[in-house]
Protein backbone atom coordinates (compact mmCIF):
# COMPACT_ATOMS: atom_id res chain seq x y z
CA UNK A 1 -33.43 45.00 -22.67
CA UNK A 2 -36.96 46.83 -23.47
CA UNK A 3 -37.64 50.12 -21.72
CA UNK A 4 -40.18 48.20 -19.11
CA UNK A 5 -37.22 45.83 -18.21
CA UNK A 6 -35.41 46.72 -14.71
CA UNK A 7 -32.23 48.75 -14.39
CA UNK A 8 -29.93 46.11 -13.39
CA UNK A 9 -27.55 48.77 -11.20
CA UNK A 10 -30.95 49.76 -9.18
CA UNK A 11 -32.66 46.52 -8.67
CA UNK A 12 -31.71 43.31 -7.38
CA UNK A 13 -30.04 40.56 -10.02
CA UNK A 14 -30.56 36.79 -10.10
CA UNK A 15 -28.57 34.94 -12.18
CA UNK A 16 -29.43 31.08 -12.83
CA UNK A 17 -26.40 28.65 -14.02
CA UNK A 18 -26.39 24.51 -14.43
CA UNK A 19 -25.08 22.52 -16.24
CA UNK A 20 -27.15 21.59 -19.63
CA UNK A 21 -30.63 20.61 -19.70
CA UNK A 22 -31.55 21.09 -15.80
CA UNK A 23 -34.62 23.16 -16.52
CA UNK A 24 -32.74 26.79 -16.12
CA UNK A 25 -34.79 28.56 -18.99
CA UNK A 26 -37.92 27.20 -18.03
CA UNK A 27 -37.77 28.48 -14.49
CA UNK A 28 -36.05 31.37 -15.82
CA UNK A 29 -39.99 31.82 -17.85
CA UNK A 30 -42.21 30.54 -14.91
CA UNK A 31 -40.72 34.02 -13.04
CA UNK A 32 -40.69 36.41 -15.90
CA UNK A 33 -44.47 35.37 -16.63
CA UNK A 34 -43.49 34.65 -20.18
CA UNK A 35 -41.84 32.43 -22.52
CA UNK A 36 -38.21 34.41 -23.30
CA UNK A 37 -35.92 31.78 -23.18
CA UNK A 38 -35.91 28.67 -25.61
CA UNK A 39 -36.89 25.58 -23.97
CA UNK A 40 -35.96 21.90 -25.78
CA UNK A 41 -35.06 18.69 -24.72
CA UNK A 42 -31.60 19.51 -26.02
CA UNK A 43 -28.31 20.24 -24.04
CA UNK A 44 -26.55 23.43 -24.82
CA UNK A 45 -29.64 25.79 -26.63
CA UNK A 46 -29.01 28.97 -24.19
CA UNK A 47 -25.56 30.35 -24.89
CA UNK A 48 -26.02 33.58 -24.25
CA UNK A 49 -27.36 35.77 -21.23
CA UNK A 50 -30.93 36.09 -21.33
CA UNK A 51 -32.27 39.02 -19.48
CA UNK A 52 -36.10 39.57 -18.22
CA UNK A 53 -37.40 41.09 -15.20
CA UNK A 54 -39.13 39.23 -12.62
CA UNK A 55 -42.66 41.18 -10.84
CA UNK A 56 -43.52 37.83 -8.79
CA UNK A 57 -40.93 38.95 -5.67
CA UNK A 58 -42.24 41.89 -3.41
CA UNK A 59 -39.10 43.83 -4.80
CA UNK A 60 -39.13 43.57 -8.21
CA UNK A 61 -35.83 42.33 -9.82
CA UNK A 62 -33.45 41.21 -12.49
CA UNK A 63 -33.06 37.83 -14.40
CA UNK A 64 -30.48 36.21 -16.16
CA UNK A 65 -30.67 33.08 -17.75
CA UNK A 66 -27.23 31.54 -18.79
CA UNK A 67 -25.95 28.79 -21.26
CA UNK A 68 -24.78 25.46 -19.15
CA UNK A 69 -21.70 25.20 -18.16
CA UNK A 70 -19.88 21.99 -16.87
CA UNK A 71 -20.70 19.96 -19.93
CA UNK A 72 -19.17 20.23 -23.43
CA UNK A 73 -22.64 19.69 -25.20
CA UNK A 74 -21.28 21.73 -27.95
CA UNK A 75 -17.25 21.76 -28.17
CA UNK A 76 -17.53 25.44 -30.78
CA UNK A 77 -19.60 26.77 -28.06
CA UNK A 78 -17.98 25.86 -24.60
CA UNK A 79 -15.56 28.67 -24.14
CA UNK A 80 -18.49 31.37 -24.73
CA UNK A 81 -21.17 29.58 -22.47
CA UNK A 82 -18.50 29.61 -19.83
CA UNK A 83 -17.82 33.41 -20.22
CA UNK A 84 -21.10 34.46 -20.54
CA UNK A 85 -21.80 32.61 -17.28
CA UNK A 86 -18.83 33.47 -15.45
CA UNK A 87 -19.85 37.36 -15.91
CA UNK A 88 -23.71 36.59 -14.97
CA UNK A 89 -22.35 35.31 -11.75
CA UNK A 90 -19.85 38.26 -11.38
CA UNK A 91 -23.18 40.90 -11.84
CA UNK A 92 -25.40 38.43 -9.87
CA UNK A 93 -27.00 39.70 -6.08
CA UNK A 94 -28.04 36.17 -5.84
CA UNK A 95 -27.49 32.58 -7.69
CA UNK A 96 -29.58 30.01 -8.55
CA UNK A 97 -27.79 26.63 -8.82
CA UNK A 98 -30.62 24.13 -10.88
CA UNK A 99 -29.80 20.50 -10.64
CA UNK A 100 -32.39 17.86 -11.99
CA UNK A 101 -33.58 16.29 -9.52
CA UNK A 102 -34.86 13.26 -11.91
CA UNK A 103 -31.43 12.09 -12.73
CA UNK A 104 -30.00 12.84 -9.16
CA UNK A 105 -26.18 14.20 -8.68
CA UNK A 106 -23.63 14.00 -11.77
CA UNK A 107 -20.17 15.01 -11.42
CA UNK A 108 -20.64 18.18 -13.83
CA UNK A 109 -23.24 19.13 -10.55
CA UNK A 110 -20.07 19.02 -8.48
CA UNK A 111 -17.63 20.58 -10.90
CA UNK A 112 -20.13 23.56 -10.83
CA UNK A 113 -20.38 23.40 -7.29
CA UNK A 114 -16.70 23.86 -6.79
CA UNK A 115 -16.77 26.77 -9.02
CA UNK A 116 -19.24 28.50 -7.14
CA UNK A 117 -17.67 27.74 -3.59
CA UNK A 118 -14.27 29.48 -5.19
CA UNK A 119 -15.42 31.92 -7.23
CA UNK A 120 -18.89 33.41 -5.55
CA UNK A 121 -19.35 35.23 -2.36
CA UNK A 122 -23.00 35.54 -3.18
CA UNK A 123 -26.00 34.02 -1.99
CA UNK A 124 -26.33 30.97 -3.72
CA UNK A 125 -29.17 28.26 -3.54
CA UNK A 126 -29.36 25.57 -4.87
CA UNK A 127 -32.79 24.61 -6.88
CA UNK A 128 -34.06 20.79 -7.30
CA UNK A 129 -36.19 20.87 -10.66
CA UNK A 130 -38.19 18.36 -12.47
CA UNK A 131 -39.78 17.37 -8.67
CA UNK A 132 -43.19 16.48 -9.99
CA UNK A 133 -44.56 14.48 -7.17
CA UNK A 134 -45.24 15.91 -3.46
CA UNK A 135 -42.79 13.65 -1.43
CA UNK A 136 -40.08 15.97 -2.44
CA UNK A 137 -37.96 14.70 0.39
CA UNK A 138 -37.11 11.11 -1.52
CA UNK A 139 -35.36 13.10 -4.12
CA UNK A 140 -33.32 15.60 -2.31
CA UNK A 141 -30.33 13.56 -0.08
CA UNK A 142 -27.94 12.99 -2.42
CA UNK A 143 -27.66 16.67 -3.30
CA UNK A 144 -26.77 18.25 0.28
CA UNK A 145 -23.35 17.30 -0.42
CA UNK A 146 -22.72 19.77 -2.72
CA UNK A 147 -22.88 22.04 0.04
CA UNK A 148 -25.64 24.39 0.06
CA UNK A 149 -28.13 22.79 1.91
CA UNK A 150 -30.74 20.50 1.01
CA UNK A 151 -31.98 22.80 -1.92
CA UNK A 152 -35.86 24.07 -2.92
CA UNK A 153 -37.85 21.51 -4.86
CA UNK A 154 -39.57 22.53 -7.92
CA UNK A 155 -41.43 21.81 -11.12
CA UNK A 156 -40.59 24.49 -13.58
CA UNK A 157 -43.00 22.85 -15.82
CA UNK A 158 -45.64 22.54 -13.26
CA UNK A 159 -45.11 25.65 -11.32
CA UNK A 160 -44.97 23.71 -8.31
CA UNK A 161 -43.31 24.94 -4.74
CA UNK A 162 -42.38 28.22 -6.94
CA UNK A 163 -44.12 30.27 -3.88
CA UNK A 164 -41.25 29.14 -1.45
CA UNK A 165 -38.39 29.89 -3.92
CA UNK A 166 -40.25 33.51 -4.38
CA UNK A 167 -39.93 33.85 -0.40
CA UNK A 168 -36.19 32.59 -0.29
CA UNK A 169 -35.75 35.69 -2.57
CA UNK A 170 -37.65 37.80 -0.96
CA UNK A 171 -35.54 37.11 2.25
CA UNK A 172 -32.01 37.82 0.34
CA UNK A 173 -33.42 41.01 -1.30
CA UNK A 174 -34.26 42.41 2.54
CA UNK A 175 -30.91 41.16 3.36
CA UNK A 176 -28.91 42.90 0.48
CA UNK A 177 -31.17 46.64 0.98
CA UNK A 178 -30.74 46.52 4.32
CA UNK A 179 -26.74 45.95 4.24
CA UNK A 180 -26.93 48.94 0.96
CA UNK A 181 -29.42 51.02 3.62
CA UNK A 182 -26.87 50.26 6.21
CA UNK A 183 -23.66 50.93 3.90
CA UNK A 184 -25.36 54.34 2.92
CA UNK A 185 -26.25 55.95 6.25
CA UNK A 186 -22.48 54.90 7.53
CA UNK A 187 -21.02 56.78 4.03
CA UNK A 188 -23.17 59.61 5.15
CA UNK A 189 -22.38 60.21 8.27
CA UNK A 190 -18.33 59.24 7.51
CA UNK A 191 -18.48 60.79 4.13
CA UNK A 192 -15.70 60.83 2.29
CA UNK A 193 -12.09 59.61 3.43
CA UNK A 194 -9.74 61.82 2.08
CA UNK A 195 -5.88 60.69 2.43
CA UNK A 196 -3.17 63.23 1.98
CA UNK A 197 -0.15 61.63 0.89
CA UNK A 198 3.43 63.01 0.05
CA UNK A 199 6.67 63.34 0.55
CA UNK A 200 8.11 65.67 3.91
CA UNK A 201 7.48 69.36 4.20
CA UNK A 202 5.33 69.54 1.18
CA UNK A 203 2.60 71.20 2.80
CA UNK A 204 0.44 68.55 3.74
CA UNK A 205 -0.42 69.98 7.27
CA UNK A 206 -0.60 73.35 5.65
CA UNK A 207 -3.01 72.27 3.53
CA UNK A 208 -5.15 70.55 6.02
CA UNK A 209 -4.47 73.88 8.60
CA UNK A 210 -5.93 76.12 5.39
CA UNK A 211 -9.02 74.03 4.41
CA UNK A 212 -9.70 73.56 8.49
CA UNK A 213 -9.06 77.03 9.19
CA UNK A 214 -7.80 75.85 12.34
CA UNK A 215 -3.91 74.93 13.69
CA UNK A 216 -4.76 71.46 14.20
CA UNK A 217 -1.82 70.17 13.03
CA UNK A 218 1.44 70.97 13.61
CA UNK A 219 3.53 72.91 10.93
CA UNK A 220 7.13 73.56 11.03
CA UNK A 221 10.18 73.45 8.65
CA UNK A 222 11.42 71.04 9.96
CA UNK A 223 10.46 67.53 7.30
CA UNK A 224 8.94 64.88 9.27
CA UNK A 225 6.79 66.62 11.38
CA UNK A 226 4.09 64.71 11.72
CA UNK A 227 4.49 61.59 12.96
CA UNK A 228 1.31 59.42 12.65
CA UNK A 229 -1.65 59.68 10.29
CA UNK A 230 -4.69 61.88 11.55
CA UNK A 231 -7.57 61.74 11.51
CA UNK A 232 -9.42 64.46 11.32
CA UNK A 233 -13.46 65.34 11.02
CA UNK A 234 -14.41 67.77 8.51
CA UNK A 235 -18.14 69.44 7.86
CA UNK A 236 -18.36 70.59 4.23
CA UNK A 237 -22.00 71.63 3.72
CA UNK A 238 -24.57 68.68 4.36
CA UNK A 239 -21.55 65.96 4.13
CA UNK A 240 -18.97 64.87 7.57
CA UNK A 241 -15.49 64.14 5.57
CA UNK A 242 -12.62 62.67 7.12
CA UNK A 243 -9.06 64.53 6.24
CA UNK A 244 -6.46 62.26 6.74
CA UNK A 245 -3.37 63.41 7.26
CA UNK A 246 -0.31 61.64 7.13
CA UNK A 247 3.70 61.27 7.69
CA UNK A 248 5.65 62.02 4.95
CA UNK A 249 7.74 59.76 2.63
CA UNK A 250 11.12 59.60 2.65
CA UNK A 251 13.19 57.03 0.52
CA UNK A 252 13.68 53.54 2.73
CA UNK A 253 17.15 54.19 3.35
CA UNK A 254 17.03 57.53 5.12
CA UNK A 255 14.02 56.05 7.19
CA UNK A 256 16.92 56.69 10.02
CA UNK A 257 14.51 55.67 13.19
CA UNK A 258 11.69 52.71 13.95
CA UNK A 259 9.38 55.78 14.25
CA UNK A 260 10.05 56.78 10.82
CA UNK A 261 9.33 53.06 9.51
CA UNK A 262 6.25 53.01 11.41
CA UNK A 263 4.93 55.79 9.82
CA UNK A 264 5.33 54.91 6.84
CA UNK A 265 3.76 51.86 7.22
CA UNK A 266 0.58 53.57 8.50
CA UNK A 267 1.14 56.21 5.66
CA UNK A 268 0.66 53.20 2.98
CA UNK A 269 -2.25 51.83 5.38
CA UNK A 270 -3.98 55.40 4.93
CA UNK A 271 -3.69 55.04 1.01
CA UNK A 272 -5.48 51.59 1.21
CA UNK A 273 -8.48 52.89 3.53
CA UNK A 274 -9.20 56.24 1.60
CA UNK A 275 -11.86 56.11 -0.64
CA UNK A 276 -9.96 59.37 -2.75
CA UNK A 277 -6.20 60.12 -2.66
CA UNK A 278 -4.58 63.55 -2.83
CA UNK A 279 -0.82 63.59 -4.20
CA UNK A 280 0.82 66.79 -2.67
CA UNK A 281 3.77 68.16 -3.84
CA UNK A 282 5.96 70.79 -3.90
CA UNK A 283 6.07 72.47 -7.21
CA UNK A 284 8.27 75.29 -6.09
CA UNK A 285 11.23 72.44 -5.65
CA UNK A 286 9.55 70.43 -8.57
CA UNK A 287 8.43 66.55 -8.86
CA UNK A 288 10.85 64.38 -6.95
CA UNK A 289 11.72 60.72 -7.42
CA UNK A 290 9.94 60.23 -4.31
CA UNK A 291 6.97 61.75 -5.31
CA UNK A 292 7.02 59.63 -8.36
CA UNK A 293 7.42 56.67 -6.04
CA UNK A 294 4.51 57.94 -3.70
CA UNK A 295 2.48 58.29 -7.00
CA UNK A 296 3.41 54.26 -8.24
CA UNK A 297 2.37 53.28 -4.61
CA UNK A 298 -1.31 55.24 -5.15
CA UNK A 299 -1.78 53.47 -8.77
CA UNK A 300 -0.57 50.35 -7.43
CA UNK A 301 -3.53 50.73 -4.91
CA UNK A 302 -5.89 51.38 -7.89
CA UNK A 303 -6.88 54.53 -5.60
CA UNK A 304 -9.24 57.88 -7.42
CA UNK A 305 -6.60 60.46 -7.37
CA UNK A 306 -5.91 64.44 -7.78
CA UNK A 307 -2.49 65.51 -7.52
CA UNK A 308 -2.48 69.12 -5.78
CA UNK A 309 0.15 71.50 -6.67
CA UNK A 310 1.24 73.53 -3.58
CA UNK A 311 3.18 76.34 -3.67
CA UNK A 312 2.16 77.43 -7.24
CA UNK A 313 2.58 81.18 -5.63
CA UNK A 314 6.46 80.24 -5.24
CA UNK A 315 6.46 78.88 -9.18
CA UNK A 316 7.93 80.88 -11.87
CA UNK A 317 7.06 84.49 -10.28
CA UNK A 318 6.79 87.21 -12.28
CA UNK A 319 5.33 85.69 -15.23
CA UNK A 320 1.60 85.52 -16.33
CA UNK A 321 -0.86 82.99 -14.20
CA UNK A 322 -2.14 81.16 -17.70
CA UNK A 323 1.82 80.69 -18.61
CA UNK A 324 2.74 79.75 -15.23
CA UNK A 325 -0.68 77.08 -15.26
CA UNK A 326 0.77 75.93 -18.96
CA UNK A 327 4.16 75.18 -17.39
CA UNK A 328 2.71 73.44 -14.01
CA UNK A 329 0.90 71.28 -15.97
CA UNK A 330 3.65 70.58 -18.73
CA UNK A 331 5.78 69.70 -15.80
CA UNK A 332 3.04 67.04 -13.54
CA UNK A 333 1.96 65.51 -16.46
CA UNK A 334 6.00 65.30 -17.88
CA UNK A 335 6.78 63.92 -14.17
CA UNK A 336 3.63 62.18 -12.95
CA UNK A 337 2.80 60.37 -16.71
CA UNK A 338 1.58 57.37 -15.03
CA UNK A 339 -1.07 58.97 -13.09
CA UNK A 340 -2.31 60.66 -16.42
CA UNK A 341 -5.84 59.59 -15.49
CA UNK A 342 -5.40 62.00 -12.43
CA UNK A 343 -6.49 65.75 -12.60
CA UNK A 344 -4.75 68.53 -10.16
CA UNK A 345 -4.96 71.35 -9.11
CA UNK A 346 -2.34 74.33 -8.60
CA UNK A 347 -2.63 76.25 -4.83
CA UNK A 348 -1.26 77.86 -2.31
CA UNK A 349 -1.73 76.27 1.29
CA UNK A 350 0.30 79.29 2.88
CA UNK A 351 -1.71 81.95 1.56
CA UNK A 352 -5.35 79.67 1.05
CA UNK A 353 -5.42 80.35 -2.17
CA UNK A 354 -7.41 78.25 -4.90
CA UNK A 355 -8.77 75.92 -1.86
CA UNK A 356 -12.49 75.50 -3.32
CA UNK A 357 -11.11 74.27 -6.28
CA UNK A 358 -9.95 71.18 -4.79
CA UNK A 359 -13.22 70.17 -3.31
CA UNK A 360 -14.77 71.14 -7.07
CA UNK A 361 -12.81 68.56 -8.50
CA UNK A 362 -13.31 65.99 -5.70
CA UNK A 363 -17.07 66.58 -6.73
CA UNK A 364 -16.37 65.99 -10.34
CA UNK A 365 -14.22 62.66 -9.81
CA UNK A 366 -17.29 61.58 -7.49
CA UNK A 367 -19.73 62.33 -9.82
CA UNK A 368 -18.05 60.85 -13.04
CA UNK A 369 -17.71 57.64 -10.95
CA UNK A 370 -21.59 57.03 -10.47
CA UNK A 371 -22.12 56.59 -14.80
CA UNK A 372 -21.88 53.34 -16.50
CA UNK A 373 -20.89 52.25 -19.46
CA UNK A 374 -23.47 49.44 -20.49
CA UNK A 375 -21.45 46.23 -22.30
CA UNK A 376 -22.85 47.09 -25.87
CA UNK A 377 -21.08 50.96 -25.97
CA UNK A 378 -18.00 48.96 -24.26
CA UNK A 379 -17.70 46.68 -26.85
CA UNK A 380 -18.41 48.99 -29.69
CA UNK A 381 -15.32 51.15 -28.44
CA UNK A 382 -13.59 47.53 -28.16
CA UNK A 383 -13.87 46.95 -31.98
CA UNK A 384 -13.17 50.03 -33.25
CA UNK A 385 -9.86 50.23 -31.69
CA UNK A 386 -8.70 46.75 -32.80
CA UNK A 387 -9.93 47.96 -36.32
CA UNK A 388 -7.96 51.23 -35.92
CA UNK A 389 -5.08 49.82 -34.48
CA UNK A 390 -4.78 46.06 -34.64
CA UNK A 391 -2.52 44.25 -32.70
CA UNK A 392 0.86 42.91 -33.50
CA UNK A 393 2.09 38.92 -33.70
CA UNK A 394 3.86 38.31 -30.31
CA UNK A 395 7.42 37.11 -31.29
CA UNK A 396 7.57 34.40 -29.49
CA UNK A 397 3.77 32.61 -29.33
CA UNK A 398 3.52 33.49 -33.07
CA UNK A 399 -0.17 34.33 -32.65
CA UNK A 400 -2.35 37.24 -32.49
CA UNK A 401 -4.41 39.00 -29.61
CA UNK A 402 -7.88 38.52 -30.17
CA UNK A 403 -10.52 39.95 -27.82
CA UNK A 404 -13.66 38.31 -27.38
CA UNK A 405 -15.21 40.27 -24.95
CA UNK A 406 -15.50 42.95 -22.34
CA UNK A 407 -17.37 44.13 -19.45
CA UNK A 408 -17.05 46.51 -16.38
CA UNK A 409 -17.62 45.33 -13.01
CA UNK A 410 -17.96 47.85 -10.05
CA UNK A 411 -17.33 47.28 -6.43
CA UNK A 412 -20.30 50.17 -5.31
CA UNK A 413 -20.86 48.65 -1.79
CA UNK A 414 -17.74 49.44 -0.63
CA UNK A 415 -16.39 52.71 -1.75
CA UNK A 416 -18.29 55.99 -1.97
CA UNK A 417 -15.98 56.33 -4.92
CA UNK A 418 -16.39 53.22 -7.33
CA UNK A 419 -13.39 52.22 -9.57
CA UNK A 420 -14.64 50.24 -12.23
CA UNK A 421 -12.90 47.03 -13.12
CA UNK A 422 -11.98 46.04 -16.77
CA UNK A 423 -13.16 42.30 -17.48
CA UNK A 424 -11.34 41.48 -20.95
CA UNK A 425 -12.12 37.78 -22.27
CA UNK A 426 -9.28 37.32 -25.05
CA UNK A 427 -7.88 33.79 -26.93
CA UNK A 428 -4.67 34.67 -24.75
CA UNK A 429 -4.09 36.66 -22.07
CA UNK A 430 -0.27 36.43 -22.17
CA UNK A 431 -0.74 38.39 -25.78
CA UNK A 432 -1.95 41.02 -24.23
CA UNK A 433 1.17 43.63 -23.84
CA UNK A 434 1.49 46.42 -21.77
CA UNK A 435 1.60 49.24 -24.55
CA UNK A 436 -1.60 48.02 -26.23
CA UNK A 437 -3.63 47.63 -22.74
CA UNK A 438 -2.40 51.34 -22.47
CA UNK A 439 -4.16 52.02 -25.81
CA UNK A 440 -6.96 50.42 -25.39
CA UNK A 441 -7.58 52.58 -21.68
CA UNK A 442 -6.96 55.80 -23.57
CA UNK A 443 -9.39 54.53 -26.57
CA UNK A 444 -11.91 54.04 -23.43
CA UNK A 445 -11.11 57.13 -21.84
CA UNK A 446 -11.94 59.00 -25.00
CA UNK A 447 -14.93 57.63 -24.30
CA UNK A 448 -16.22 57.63 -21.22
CA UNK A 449 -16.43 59.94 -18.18
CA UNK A 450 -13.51 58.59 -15.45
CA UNK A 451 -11.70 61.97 -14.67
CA UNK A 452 -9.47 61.26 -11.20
CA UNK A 453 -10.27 57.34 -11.67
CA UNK A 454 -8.07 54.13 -12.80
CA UNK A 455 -8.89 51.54 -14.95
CA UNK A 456 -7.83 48.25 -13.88
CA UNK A 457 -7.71 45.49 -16.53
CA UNK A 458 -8.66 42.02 -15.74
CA UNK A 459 -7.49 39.80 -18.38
CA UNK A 460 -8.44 36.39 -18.91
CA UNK A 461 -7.72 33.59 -21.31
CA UNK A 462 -10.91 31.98 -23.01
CA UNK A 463 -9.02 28.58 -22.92
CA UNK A 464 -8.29 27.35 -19.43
């Protein structure tokens, strides 16, 4: 894109898919005001994403023009287009479905129909081009049964009824900034929800006592203390947190009482509604197998994560703080490998020691989580690694891995932490082993700024 084009994370995205030869490129240049995209009487020219920005809507926005998909118009090609539109609609605010209205419904209309009824929860509507006379209505019946209404006649090559299809997108970009606006006052006034999780008498409560500076919860010896998860308010300069603190983990069979059950049941629930996890345990006493099991259940989750280190006062006494730090970490990281995206941090909840360095670190996963790796640096990292390291035959498939493709996706509207999603388009997903998904991660990680945050891989096979 050229430095005048719009920030696709900031503004609004339409993407427009069809099959072949619908008119999608030349609507996608009656909006962007110029002639981008190629435009022939020939099925199958756009088979890539086109991007452009669009200055005709009151909020300015996005474009993407995609290859068509539902019709092998070029067999060598097919796999691509599909990808290519598949992650258009997966970045997409909005969808334009183009049909031609000319030839009426086909049955690749419907194929793509289906696709977007499974696969999109987007705002989708659906386009009738090449409507070149004003009684619109004669054209449209057939196409209401692909369920999304009776659709918005046009003439891409006329430019005619464009001014309603502007308004229709006008009224989904209110729609979306009002749900973000909406989304972003409730974040800050909530802030962020911040689970502690671990197993009995670790010093959760402590910890939650020592950053409230208040008894609120109750401490004791005794494991098990607490009960239920709490929740519990907490001011930290302009931003309202919520601490919640929770029952602690015991192995399923010494989960002696109903109570005990419960709680852990609403211990897991507290895991799934935090936006960032914090692992405590005991290092006096040393990682557990239950702590490892807490820690599978938090990467299982794909929750951000920072394990905190209680006790470190109690560990190895009498020997220098940066050879005591040396072994704490030798020992997490020994312990907790799996969770080797996750940073911690070494305190003591009894005496309130190293406290602020908890909430620096929160900062730091938060902030790493707001950059962006754009598709081309992804990519680039992508290639090098399979040069560096290529992959192996599989024994039994006898083939190679081969990877096409990548992109991130991120889920921002829903977390105040956003985990970005791995979209790898390969010739077979069932190539793809575990060891060499871990390399590629730490090839990306050597890259690019996730401290505290998991990668999840989505891996999909460009043959269906």
């Amino acid at each position: 894109m050229t430095e005048d084009e719009i920030d696709s994370r900031k503004a609004p995205t339409v993407a427009i898919v069809g099959r072949p030869n619908v008119g999608k490129s030349s609507i996608f240049n009656r909006l962007a005001e110029r002639k981008i995209a190629i435009v022939l009487d020939q099925p199958g020219i756009t088979r890539d994403r086109v991007h452009a920005p669009c200055k005709l809507t009151e909020v300015p926005c996005n474009l993407i023009d995609t290859g068509g998909i539902g019709e092998e118009a070029d067999e060598e090609f097919t796999s691509d287009v599909q990808v290519e539109a598949e992650i258009a609609m997966t970045s997409a605010d909005v969808i334009l479905f183009v049909v031609d209205a000319r030839q009426g419904l086909q049955t690749a209309d419907e194929a793509i129909a289906k696709i977007l009824r499974k696969s999109s929860q987007k705002p989708i509507e659906l386009i009738l081009n090449k409507c070149d006379t004003e009684k619109f209505e004669l054209m449209t019946g057939d196409f209401a049964k692909l369920g999304f209404g009776e659709g918005i006649p046009v003439s891409a090559e006329h430019g005619l009824n464009f001014f309603t299809l502007l308004d229709t997108l006008d009224e989904h970009f209110a729609n979306i900034e009002q749900e973000l606006e909406e989304k972003k006052g409730e974040a800050l006034k909530v802030g962020l929800k911040i689970a502690m999780i671990g197993r009995p008498n670790a010093g959760k409560s402590s910890l939650v006592n020592a950053i409230m500076n208040d008894d609120r919860t109750i401490v004791s010896e005794i494991s098990g203390t607490t009960r239920d998860a709490v929740d519990i308010p907490y001011t930290r300069g302009n931003e309202k947190h919520t601490l919640i603190d929770t029952a602690g983990l015991r192995p399923r069979s010494k989960r002696d009482t109903s109570v005990e059950v419960f709680s852990a049941m609403r211990t897991e629930k507290a895991i799934r509604r935090a936006d960032l996890v914090l692992l405590v345990v005991d290092l006096a006493e040393g990682v557990s197998a239950m702590d490892r099991k807490i820690g599978r259940t938090i990467q299982a989750e794909g929750k951000p994560c920072i394990i905190i280190a209680n006790k470190f006062d109690l560990f190895h006494t009498g020997k220098p703080k940066p050879e005591r730090m040396q072994k704490a970490k030798e020992h997490l990281r020994d312990e907790l490998f799996f969770l080797h995206y996750a940073p911690f941090v070494c305190v003591s909840a009894l005496k309130s020691q190293a406290l602020d360095q908890i909430f620096k670190t929160i900062s730091k996963v938060r902030e790493g989580s707001k950059y962006s790796m754009s598709t081309g640096e992804l990519n680039r990292i992508l290639e090098h690694a399979v040069i560096r390291n290529p992959p192996s035959e599989h024994k039994t498939i006898k083939k190679r891995l081969k990877i096409l493709y990548g992109t991130m996706a991120f889920n921002e509207r829903y977390a105040q932490i956003s985990v970005p999603t791995l979209i790898l388009f390969v010739n077979d997903k069932r190539l793809m082993s575990e060891n060499y998904q871990a390399y590629l991660e730490n090839r990306i990680r050597d890259n690019y700024i996730c401290l505290g945050l998991p990668i999840p891989f989505s891996v999909r096979s460009r043959n269906r």
